[in-house]
PDB file of N, CA and C in Angstrom:
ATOM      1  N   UNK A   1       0.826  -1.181   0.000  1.00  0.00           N
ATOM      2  CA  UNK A   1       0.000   0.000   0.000  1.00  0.00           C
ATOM      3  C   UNK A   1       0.878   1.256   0.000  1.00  0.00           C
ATOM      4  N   UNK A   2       1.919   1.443   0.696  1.00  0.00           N
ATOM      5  CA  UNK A   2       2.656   2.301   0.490  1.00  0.00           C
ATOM      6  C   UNK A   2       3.060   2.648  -0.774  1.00  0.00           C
ATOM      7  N   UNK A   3       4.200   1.763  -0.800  1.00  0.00           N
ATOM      8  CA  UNK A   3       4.628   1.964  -2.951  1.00  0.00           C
ATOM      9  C   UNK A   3       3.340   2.362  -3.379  1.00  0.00           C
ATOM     10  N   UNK A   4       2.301   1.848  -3.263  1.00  0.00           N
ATOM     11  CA  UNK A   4       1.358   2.639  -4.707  1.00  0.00           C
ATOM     12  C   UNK A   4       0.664   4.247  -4.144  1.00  0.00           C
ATOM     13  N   UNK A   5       0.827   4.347  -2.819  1.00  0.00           N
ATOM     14  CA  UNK A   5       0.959   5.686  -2.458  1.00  0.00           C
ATOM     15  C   UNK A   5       1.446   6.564  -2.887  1.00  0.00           C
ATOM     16  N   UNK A   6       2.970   5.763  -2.592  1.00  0.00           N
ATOM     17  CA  UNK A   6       3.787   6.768  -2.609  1.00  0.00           C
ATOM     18  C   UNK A   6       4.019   7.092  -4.712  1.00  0.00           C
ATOM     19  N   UNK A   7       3.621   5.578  -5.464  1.00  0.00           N
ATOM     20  CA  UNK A   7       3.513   6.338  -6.862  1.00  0.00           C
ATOM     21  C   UNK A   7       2.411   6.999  -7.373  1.00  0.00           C
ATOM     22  N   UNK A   8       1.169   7.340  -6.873  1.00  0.00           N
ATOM     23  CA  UNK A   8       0.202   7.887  -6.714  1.00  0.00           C
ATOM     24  C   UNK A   8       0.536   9.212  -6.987  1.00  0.00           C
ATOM     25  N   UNK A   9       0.736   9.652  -5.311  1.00  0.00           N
ATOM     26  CA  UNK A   9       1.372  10.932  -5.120  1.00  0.00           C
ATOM     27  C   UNK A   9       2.558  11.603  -6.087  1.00  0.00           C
ATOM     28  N   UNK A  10       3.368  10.686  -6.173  1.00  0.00           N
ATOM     29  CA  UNK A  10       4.514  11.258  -7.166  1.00  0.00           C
ATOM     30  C   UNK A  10       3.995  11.656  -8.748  1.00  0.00           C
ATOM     31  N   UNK A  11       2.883  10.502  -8.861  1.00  0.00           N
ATOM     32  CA  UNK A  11       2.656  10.394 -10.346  1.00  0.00           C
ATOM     33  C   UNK A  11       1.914  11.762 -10.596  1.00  0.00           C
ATOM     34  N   UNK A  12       1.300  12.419  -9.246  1.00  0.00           N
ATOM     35  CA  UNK A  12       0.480  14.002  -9.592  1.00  0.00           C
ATOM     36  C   UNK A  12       1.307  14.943  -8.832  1.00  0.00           C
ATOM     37  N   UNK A  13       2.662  14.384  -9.325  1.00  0.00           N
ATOM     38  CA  UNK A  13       3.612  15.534  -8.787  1.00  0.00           C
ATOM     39  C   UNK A  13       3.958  16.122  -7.651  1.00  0.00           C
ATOM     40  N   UNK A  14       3.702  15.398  -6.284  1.00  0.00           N
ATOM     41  CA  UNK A  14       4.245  15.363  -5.487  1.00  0.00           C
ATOM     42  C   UNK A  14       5.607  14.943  -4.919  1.00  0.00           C
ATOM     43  N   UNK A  15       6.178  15.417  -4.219  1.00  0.00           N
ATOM     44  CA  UNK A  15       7.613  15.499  -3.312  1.00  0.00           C
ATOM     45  C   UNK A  15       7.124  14.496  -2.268  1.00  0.00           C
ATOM     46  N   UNK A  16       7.641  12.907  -2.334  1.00  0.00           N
ATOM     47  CA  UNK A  16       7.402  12.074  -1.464  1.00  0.00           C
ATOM     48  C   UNK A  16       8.535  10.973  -0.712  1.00  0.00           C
ATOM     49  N   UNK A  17       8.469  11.098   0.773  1.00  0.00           N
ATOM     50  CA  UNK A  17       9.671  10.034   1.286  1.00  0.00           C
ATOM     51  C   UNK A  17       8.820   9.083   2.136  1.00  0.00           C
ATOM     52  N   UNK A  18       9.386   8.120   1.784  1.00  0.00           N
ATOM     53  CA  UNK A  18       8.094   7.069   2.421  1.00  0.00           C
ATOM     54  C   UNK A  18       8.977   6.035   3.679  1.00  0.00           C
ATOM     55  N   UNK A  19       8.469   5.863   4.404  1.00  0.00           N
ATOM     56  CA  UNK A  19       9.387   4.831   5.448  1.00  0.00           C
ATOM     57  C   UNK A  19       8.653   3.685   5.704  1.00  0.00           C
ATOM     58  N   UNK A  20       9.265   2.823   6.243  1.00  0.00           N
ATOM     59  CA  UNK A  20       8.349   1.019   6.435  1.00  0.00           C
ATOM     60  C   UNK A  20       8.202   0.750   7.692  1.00  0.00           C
ATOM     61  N   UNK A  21       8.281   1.785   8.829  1.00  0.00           N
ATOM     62  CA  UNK A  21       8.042   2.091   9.899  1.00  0.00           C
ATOM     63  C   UNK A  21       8.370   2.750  11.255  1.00  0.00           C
ATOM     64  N   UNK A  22       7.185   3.242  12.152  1.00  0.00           N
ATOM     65  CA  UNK A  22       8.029   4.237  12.799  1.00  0.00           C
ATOM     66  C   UNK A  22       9.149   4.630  12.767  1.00  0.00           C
ATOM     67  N   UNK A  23       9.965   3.859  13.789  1.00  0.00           N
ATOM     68  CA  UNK A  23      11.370   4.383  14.178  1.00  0.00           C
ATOM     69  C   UNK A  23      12.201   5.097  12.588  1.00  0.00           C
ATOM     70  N   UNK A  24      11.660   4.108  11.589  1.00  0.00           N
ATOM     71  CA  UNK A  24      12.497   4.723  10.539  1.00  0.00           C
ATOM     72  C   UNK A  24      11.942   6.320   9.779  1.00  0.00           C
ATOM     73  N   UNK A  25      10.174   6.604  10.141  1.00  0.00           N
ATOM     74  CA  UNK A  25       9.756   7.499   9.597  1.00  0.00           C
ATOM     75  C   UNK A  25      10.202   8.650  10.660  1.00  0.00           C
ATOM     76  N   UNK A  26      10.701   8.347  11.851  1.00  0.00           N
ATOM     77  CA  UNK A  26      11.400   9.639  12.794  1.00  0.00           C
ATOM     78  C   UNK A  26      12.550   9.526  12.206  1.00  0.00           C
ATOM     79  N   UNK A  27      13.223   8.856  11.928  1.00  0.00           N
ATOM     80  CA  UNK A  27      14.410   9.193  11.277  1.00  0.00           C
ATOM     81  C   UNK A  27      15.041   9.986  10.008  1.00  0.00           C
ATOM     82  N   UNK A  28      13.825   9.775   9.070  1.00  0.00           N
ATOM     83  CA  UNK A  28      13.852  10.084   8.040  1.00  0.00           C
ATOM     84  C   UNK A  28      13.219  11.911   8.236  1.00  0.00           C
ATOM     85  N   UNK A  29      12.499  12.292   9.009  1.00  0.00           N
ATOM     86  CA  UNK A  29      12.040  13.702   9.662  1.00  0.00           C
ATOM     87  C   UNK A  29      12.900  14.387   9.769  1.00  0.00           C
ATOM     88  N   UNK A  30      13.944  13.668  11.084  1.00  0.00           N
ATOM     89  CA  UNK A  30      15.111  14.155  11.341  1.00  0.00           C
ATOM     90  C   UNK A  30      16.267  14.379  10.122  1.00  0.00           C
ATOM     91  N   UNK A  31      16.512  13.793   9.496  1.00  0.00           N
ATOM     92  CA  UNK A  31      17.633  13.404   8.755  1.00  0.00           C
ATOM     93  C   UNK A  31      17.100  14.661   7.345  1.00  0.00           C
ATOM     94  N   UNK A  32      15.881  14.786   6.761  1.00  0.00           N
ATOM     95  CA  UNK A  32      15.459  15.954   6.362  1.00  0.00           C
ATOM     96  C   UNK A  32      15.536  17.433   6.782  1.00  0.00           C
ATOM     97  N   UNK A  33      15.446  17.295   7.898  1.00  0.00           N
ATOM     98  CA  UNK A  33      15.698  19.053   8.393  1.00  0.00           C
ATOM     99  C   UNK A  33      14.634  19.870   7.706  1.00  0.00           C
ATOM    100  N   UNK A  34      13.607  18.926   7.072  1.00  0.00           N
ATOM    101  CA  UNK A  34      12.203  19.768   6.331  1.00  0.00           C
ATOM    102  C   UNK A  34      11.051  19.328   7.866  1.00  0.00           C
ATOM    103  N   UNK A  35       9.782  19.978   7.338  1.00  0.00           N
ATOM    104  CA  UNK A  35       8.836  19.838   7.676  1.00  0.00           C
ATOM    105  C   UNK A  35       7.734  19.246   6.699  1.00  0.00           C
ATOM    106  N   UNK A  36       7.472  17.915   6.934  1.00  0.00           N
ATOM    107  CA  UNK A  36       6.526  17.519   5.611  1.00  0.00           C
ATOM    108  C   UNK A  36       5.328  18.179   5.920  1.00  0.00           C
ATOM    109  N   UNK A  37       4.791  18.398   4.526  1.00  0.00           N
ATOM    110  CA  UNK A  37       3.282  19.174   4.276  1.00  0.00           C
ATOM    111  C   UNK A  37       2.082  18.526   5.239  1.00  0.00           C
ATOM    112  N   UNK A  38       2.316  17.193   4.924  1.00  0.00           N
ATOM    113  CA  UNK A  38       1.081  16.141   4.962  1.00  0.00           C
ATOM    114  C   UNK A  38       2.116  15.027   5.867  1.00  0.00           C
ATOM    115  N   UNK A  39       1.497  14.208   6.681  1.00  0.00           N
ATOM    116  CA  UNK A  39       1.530  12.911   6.978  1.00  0.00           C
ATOM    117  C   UNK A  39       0.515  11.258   6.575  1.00  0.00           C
ATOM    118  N   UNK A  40       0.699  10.427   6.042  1.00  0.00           N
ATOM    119  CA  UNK A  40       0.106   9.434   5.462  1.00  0.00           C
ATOM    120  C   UNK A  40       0.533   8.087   6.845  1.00  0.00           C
ATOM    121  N   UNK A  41      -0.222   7.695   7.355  1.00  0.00           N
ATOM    122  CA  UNK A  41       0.319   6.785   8.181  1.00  0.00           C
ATOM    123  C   UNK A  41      -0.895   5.987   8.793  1.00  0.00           C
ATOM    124  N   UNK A  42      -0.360   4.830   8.695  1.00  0.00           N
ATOM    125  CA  UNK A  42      -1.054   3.517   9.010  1.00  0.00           C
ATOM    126  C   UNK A  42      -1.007   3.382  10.839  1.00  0.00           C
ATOM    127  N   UNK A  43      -2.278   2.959  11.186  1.00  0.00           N
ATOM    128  CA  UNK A  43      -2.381   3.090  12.823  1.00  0.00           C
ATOM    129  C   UNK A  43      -1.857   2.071  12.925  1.00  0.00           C
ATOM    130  N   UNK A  44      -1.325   0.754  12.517  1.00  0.00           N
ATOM    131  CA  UNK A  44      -0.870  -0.539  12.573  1.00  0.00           C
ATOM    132  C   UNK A  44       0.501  -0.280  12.451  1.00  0.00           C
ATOM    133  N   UNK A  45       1.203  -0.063  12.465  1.00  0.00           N
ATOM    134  CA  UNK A  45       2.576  -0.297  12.453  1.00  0.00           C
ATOM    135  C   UNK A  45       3.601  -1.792  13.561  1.00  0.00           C
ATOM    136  N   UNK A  46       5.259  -1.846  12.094  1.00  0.00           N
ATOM    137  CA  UNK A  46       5.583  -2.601  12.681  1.00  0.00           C
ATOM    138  C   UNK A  46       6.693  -2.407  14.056  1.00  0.00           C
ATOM    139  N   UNK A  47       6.811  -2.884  14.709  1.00  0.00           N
ATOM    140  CA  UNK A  47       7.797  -2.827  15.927  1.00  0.00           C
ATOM    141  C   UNK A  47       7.283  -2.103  17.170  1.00  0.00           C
ATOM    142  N   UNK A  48       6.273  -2.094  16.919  1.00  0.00           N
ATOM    143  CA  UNK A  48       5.351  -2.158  18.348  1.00  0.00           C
ATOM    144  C   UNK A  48       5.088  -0.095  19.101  1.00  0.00           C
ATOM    145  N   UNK A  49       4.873   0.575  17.685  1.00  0.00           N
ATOM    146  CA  UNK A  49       4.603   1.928  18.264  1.00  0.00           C
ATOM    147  C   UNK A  49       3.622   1.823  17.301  1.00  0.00           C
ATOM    148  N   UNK A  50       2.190   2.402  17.556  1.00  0.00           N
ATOM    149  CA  UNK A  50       1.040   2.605  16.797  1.00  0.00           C
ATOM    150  C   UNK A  50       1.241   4.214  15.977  1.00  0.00           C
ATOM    151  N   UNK A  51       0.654   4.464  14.799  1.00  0.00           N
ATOM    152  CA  UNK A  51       1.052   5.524  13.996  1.00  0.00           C
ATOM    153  C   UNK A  51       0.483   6.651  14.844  1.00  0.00           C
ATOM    154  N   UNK A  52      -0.428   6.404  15.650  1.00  0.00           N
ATOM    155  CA  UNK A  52      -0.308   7.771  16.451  1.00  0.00           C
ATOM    156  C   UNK A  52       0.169   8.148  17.563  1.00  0.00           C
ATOM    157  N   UNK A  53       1.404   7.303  18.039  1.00  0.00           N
ATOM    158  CA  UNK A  53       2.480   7.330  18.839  1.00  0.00           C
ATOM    159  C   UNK A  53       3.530   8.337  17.948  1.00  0.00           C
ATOM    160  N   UNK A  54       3.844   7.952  17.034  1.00  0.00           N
ATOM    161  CA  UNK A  54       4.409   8.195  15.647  1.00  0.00           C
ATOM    162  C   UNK A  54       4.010   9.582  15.616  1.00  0.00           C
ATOM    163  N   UNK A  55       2.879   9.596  15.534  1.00  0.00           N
ATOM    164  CA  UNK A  55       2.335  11.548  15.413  1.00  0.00           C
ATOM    165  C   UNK A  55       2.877  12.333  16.182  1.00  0.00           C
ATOM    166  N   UNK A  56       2.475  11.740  16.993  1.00  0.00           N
ATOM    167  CA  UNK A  56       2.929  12.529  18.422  1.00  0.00           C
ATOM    168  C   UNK A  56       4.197  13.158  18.523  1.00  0.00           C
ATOM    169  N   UNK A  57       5.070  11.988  18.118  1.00  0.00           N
ATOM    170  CA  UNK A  57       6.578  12.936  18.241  1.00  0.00           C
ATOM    171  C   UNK A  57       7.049  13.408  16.949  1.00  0.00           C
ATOM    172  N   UNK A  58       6.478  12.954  15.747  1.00  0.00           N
ATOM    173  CA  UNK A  58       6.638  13.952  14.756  1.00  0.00           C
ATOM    174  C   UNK A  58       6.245  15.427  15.213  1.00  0.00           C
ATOM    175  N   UNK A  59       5.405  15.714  15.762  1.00  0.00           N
ATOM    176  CA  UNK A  59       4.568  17.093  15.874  1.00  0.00           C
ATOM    177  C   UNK A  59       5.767  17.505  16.850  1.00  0.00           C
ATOM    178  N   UNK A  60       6.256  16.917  17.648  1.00  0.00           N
ATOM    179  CA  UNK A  60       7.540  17.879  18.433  1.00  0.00           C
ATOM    180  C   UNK A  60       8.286  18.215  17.894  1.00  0.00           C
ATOM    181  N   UNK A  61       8.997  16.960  16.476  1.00  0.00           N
ATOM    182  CA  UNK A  61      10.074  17.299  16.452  1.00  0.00           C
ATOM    183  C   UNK A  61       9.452  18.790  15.247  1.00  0.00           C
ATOM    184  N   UNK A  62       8.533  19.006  14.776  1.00  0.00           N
ATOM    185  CA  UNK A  62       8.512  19.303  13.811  1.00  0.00           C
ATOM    186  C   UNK A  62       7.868  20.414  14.037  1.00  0.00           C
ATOM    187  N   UNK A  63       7.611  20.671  15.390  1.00  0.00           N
ATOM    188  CA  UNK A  63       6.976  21.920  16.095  1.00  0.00           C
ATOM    189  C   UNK A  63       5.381  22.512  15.573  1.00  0.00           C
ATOM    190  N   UNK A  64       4.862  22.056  15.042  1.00  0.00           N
ATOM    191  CA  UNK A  64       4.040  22.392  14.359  1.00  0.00           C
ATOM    192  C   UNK A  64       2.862  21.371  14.242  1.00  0.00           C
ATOM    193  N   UNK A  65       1.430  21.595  14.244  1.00  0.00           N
ATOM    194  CA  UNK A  65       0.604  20.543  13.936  1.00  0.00           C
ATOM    195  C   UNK A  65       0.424  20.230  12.925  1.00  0.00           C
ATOM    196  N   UNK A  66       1.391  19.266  12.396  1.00  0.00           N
ATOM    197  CA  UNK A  66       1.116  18.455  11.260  1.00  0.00           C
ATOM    198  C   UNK A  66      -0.131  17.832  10.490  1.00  0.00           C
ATOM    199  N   UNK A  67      -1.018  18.045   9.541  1.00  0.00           N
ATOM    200  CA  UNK A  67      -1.499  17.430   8.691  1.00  0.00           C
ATOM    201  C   UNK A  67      -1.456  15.940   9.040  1.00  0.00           C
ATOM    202  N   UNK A  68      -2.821  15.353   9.109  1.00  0.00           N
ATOM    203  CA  UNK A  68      -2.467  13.401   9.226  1.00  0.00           C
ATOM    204  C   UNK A  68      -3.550  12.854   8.350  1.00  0.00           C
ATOM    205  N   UNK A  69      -3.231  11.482   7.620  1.00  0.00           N
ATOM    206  CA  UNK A  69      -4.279  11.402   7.297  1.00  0.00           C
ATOM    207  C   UNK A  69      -3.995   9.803   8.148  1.00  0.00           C
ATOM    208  N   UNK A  70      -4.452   8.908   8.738  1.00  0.00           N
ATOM    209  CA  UNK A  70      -4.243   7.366   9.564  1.00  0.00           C
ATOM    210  C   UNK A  70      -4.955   6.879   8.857  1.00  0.00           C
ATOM    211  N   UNK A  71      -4.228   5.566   7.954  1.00  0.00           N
ATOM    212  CA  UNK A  71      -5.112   4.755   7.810  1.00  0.00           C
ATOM    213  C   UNK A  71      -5.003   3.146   8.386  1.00  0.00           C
ATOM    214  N   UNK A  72      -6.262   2.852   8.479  1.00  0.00           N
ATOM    215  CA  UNK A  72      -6.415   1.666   9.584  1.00  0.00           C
ATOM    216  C   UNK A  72      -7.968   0.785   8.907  1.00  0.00           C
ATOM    217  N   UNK A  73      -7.359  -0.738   9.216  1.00  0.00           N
ATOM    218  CA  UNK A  73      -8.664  -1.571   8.865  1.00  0.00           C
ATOM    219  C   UNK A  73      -8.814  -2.165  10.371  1.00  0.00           C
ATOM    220  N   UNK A  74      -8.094  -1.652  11.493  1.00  0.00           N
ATOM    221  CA  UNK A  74      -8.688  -1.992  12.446  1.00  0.00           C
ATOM    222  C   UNK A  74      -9.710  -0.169  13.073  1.00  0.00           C
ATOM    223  N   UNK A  75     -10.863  -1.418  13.327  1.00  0.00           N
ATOM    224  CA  UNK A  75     -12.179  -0.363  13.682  1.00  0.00           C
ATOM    225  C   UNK A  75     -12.399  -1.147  14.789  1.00  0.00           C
ATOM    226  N   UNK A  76     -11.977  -1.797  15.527  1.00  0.00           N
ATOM    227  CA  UNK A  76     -12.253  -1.741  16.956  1.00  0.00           C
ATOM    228  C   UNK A  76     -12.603  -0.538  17.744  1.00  0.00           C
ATOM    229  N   UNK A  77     -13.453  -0.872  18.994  1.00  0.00           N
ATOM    230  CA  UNK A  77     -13.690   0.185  19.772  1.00  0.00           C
ATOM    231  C   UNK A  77     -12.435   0.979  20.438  1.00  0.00           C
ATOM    232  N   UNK A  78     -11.686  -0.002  20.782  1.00  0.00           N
ATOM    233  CA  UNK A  78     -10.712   0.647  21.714  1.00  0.00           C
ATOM    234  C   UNK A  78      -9.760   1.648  20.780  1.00  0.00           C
ATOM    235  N   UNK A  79      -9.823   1.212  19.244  1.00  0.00           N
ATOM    236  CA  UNK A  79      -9.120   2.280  18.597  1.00  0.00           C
ATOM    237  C   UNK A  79      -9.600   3.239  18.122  1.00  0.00           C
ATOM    238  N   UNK A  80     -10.756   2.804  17.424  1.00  0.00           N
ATOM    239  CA  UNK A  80     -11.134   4.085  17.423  1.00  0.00           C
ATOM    240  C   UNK A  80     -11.791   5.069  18.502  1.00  0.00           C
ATOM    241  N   UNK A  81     -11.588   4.598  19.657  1.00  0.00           N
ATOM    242  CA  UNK A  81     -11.768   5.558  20.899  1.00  0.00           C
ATOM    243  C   UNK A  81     -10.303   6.880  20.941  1.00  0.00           C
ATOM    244  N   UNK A  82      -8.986   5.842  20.718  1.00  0.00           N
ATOM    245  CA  UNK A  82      -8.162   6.023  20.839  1.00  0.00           C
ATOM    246  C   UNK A  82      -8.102   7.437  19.917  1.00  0.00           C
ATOM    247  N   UNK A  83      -8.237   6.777  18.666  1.00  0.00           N
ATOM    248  CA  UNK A  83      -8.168   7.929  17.203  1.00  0.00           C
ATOM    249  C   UNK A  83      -8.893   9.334  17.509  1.00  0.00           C
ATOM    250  N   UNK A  84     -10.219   9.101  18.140  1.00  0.00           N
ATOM    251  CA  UNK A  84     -10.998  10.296  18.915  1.00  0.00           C
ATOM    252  C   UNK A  84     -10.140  10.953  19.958  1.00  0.00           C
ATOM    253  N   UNK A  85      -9.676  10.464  20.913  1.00  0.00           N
ATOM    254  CA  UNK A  85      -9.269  11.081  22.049  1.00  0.00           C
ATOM    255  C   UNK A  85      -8.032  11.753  22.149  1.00  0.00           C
ATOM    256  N   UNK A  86      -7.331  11.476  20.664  1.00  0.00           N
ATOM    257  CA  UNK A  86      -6.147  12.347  20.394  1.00  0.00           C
ATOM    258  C   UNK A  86      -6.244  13.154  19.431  1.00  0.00           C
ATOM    259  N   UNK A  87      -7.742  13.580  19.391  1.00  0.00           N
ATOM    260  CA  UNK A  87      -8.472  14.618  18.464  1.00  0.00           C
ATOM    261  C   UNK A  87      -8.429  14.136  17.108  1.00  0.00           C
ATOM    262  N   UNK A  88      -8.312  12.756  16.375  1.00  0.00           N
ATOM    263  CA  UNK A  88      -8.250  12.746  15.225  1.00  0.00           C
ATOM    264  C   UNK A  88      -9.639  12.389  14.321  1.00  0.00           C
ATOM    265  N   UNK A  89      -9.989  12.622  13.208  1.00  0.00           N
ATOM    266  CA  UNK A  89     -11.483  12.413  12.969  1.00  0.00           C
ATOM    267  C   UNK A  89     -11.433  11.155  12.448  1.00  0.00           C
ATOM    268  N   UNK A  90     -12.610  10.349  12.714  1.00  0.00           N
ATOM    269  CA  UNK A  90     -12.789   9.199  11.467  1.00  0.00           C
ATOM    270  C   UNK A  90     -13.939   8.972  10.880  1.00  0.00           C
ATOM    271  N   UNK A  91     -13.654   8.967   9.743  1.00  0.00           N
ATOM    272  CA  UNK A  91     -14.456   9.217   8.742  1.00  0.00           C
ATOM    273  C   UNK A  91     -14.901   7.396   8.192  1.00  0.00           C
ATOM    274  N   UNK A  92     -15.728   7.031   8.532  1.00  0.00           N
ATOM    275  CA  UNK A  92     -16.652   6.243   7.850  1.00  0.00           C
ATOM    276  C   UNK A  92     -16.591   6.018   6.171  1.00  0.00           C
ATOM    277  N   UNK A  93     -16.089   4.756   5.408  1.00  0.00           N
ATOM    278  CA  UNK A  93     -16.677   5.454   4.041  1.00  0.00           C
ATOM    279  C   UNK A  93     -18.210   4.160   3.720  1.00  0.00           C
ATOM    280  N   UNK A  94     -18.622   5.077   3.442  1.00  0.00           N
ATOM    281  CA  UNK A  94     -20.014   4.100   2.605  1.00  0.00           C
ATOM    282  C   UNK A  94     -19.979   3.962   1.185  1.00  0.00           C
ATOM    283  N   UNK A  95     -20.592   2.854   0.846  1.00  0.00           N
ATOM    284  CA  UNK A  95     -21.001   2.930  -0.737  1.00  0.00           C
ATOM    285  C   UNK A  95     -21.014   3.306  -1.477  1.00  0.00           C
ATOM    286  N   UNK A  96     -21.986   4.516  -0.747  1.00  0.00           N
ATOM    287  CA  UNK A  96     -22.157   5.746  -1.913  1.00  0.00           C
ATOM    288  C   UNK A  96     -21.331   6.945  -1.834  1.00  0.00           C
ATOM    289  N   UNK A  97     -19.742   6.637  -1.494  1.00  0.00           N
ATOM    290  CA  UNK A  97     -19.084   7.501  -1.312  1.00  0.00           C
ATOM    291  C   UNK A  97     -17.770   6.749  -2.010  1.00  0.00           C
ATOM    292  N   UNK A  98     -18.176   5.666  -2.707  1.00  0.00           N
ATOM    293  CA  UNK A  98     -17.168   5.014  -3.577  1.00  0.00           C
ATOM    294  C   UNK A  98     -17.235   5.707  -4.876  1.00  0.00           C
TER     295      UNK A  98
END
């Protein structure tokens, strides 16, 4: 899902660095010395920090409230309680919004 993100984005001319998880997408923040526009990030991640652990210290290092978009096929309660309570919205898609 990433790769076709990330050729998505590129293919309509976007500036894109993509990482395969946390620890490496703080790294890659750091190692930029930019501030990305947007964040794209999966609430599942591997090595045991959830993508909005991940937010969290992006937004320090990066001083600024970052843009997120989380995506997640877990819809459990406890997460999406979680996704709410760190102010993030979730958006439902239906049918007729395909």
């Amino acid at each position: 899902m990433r790769e076709v993100l990330e050729l998505l984005l590129r293919g309509a001319g976007h500036r894109t660095a993509a990482a395969g998880d946390g620890p490496e997408a703080l790294e890659l923040v750091a190692s930029m010395g930019a501030k990305p526009d947007i964040v794209i990030i999966d609430y599942n991640l591997p090595r045991g920090l959830t993508g909005l652990q991940i937010m969290t210290r992006l937004r320090e290092m990066t001083g600024h409230d970052l843009p997120t978009l989380v995506l997640t096929g877990d819809i459990s309660n406890v997460t999406l309680r979680e996704i709410a309570q760190r102010g993030y919205t979730h958006r439902k898609q239906t049918d007729q919004g395909r």
